[in-house]
C-alpha atoms as a PDB file:
ATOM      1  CA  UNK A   1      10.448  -7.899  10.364  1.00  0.00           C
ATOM      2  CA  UNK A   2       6.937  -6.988  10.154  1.00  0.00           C
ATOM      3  CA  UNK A   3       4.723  -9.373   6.606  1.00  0.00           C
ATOM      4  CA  UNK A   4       1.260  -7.729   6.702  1.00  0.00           C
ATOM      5  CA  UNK A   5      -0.443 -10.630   4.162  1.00  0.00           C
ATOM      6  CA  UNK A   6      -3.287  -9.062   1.639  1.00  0.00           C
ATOM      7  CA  UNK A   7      -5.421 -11.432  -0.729  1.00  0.00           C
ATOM      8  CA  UNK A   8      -4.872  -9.980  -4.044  1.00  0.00           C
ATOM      9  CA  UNK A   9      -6.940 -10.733  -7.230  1.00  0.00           C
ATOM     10  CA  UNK A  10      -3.939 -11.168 -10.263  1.00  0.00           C
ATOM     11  CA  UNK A  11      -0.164 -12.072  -8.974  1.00  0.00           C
ATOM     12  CA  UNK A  12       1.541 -10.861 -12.786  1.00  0.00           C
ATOM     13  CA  UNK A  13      -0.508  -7.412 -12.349  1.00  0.00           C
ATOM     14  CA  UNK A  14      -0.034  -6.760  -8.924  1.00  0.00           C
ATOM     15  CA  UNK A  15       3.925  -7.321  -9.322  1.00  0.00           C
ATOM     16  CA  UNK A  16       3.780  -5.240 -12.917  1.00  0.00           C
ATOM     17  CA  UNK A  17       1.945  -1.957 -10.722  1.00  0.00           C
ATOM     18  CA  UNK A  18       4.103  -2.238  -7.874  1.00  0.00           C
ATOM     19  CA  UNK A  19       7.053  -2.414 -10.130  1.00  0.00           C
ATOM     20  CA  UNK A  20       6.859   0.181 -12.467  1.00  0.00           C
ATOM     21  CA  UNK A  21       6.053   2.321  -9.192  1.00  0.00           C
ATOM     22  CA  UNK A  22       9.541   1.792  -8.153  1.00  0.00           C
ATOM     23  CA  UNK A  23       9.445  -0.965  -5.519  1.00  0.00           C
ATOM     24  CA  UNK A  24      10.729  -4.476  -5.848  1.00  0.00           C
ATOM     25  CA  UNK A  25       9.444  -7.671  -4.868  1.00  0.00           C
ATOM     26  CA  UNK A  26      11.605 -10.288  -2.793  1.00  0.00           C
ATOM     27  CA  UNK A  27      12.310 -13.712  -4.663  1.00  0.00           C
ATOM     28  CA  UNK A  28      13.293 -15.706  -1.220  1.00  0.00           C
ATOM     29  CA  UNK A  29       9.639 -15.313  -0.052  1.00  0.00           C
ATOM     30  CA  UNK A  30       7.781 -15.250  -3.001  1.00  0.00           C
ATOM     31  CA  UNK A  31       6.437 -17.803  -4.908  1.00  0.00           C
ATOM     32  CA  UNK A  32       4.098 -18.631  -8.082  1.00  0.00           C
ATOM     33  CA  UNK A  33       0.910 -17.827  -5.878  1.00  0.00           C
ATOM     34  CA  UNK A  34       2.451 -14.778  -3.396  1.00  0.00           C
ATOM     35  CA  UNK A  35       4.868 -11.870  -4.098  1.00  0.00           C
ATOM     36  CA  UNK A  36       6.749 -10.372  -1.287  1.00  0.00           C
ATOM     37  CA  UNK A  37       6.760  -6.313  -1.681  1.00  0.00           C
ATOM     38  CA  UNK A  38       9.433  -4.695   0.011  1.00  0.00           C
ATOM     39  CA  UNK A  39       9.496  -1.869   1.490  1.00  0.00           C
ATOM     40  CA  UNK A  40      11.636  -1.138   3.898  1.00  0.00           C
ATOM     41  CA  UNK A  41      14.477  -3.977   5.182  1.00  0.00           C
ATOM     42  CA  UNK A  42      11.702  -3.843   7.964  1.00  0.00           C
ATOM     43  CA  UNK A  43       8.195  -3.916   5.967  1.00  0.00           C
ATOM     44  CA  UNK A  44       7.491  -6.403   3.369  1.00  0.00           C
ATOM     45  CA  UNK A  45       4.072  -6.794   2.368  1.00  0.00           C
ATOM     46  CA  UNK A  46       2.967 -10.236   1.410  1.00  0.00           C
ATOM     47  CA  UNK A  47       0.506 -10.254  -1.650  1.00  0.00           C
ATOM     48  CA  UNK A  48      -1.696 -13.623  -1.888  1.00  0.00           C
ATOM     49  CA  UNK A  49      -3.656 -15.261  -4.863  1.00  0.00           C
ATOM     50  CA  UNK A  50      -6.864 -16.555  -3.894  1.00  0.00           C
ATOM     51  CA  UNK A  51      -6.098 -20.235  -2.839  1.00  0.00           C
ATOM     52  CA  UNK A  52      -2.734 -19.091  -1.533  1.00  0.00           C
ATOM     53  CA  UNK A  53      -4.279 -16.377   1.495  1.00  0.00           C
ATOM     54  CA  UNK A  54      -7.209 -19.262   2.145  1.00  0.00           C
ATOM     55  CA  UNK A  55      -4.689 -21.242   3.222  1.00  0.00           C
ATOM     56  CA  UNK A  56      -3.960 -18.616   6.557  1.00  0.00           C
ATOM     57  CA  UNK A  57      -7.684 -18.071   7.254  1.00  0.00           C
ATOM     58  CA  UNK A  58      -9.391 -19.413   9.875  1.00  0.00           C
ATOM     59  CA  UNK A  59     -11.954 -22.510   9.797  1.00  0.00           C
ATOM     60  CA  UNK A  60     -14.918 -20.904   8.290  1.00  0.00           C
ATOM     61  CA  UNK A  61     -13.692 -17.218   7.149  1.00  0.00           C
ATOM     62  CA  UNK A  62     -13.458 -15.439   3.990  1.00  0.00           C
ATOM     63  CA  UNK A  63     -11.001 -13.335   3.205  1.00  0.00           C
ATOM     64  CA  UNK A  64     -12.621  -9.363   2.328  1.00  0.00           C
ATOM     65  CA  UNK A  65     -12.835  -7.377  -0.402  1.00  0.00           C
ATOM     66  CA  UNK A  66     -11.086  -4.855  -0.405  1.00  0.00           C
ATOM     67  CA  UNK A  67     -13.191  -2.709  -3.116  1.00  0.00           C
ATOM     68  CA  UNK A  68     -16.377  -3.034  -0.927  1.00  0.00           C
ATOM     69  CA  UNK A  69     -15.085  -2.667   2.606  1.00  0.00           C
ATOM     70  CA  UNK A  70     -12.055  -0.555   4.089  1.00  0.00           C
ATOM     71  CA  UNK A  71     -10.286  -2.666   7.139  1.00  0.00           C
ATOM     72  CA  UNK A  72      -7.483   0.051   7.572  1.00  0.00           C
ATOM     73  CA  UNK A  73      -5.395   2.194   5.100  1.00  0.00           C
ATOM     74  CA  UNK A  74      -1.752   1.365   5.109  1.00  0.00           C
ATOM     75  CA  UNK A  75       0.354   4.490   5.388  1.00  0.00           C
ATOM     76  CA  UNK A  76       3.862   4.765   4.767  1.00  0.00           C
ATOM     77  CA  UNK A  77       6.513   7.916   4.861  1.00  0.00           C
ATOM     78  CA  UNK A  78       8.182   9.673   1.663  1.00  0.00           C
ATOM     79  CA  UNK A  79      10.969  12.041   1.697  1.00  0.00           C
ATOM     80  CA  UNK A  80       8.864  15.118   0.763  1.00  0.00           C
ATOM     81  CA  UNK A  81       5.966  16.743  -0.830  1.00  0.00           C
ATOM     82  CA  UNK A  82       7.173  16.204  -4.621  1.00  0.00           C
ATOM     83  CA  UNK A  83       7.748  12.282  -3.980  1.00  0.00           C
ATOM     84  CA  UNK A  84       4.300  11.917  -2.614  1.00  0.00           C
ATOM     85  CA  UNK A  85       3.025  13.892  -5.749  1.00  0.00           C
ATOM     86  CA  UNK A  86       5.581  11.580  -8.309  1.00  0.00           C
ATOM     87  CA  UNK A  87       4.421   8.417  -6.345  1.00  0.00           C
ATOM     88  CA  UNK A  88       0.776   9.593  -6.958  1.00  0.00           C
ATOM     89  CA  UNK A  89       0.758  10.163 -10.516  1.00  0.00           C
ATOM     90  CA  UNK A  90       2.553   6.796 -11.197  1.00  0.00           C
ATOM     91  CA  UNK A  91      -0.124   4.885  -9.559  1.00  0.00           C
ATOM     92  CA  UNK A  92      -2.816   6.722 -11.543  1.00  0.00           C
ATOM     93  CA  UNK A  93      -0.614   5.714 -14.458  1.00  0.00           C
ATOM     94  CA  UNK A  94      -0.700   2.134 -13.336  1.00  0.00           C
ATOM     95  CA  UNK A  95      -4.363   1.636 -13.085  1.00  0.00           C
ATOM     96  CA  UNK A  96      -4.566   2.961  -9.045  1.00  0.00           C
ATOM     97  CA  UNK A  97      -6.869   5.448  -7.907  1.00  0.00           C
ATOM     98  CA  UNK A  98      -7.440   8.263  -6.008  1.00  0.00           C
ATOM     99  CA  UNK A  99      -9.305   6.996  -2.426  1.00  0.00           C
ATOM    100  CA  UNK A 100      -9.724   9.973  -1.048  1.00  0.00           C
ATOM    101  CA  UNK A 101      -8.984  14.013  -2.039  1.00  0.00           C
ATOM    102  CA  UNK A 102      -5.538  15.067  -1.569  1.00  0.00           C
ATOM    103  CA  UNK A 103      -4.689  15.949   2.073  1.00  0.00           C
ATOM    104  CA  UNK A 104      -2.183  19.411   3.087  1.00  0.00           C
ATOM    105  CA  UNK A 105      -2.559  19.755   6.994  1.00  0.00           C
ATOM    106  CA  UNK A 106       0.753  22.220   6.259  1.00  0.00           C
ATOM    107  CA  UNK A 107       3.404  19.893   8.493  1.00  0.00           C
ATOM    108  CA  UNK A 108       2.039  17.230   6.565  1.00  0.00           C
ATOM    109  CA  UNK A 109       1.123  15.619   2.872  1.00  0.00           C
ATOM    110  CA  UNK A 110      -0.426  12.952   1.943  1.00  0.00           C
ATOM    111  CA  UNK A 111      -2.204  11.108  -1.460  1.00  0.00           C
ATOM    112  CA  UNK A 112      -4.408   8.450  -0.499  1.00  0.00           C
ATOM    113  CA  UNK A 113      -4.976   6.215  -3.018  1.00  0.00           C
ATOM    114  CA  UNK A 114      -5.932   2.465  -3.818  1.00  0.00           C
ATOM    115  CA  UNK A 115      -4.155  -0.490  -5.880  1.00  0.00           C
ATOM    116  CA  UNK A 116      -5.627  -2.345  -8.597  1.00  0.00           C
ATOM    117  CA  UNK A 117      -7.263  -4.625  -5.580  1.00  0.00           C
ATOM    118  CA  UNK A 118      -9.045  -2.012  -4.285  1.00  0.00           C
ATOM    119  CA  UNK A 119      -6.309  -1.954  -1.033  1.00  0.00           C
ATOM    120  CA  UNK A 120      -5.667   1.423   0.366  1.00  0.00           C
ATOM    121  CA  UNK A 121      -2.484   3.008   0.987  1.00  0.00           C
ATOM    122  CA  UNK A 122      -1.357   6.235   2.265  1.00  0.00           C
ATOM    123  CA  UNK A 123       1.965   7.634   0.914  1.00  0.00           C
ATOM    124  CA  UNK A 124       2.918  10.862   2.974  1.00  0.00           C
ATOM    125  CA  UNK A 125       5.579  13.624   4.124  1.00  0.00           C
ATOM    126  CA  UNK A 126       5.635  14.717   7.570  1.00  0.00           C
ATOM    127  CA  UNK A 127       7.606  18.228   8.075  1.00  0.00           C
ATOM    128  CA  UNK A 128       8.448  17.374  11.986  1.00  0.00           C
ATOM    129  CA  UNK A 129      10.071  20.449  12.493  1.00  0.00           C
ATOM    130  CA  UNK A 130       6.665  22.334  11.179  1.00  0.00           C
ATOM    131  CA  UNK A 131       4.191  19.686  13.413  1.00  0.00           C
ATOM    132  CA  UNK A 132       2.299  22.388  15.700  1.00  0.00           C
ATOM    133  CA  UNK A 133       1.990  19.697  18.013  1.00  0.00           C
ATOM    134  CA  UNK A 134      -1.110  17.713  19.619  1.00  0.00           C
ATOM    135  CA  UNK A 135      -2.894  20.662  21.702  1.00  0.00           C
ATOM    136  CA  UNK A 136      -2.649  23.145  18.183  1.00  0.00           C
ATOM    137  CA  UNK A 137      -6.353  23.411  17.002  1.00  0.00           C
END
C-alpha cells in the first residue's frame, strides 16, 4: 500500500469535506489525532493534527503550509469528464477551491483544486484511446 501523511489543521472538518465528497475514511488506522482517507485498496492518505505529524518529522523540521507553499499536487484518475466536473462542484460546496483554471488538453480533463488545508489535488479523466501521444505538439 502506498500512506502519503499530510499535516492537516482540523481532524472533524477534514473528515466532514472528504466525506460528503464521497470518500470514506479507514477506522483501523485512524485515530483521535489522524484519519486515514481511502482511496483506492492501494492509496490511503493519512491526514495528521498538528502534534500527531510532529511526531514523524525530523529533529529540527517543521512541517509546511500548505496555503503558502506548493510541495506537489496530488493527482488522481476519475471515470470521465462529468465525474471530474461532479467531484469539482462538491468540493466548492465543501469549502475547497479552485487552484488553478480548469484544464481540457482534449484526451484529457482535469479540476485542480485545494482542500480546506490549502493541499492540492488533481482529480482527472484521461481518454487513452484519444492521447496523441508524446511527439504530438
Amino acid at each position: 500500500m502506498f500512506f502519503p501523511n499530510f499535516p492537516i489543521t482540523d481532524i472533524e472538518a477534514t473528515r466532514a469535506f472528504w466525506t460528503s465528497l464521497g470518500y470514506s475514511f479507514n477506522p483501523d488506522y485512524s485515530a483521535e489525532d489522524v484519519a486515514c482517507l481511502t482511496f483506492t485498496d492501494e492509496v490511503a492518505v493519512m491526514l495528521h493534527a498538528p502534534s500527531s505529524f510532529a511526531r514523524f518529522l525530523p529533529e529540527g523540521a517543521t512541517a509546511a503550509d500548505p496555503r503558502a507553499t506548493t510541495i506537489g499536487m496530488f493527482a488522481f484518475d476519475l471515470p470521465s469528464r462529468d465525474a471530474v466536473d461532479e467531484l469539482f462542484a462538491k468540493v466548492v460546496a465543501a469549502g475547497g477551491s479552485a487552484a488553478r483554471p480548469t484544464e481540457d488538453l482534449g484526451f484529457m480533463y482535469t479540476r485542480s483544486f485545494r482542500d480546506l488545508d490549502g493541499i492540492i489535488w488533481e482529480p482527472f479523466f484521461m481518454d487513452t484511446s484519444a492521447y496523441p501521444g508524446p511527439d504530438a505538439s
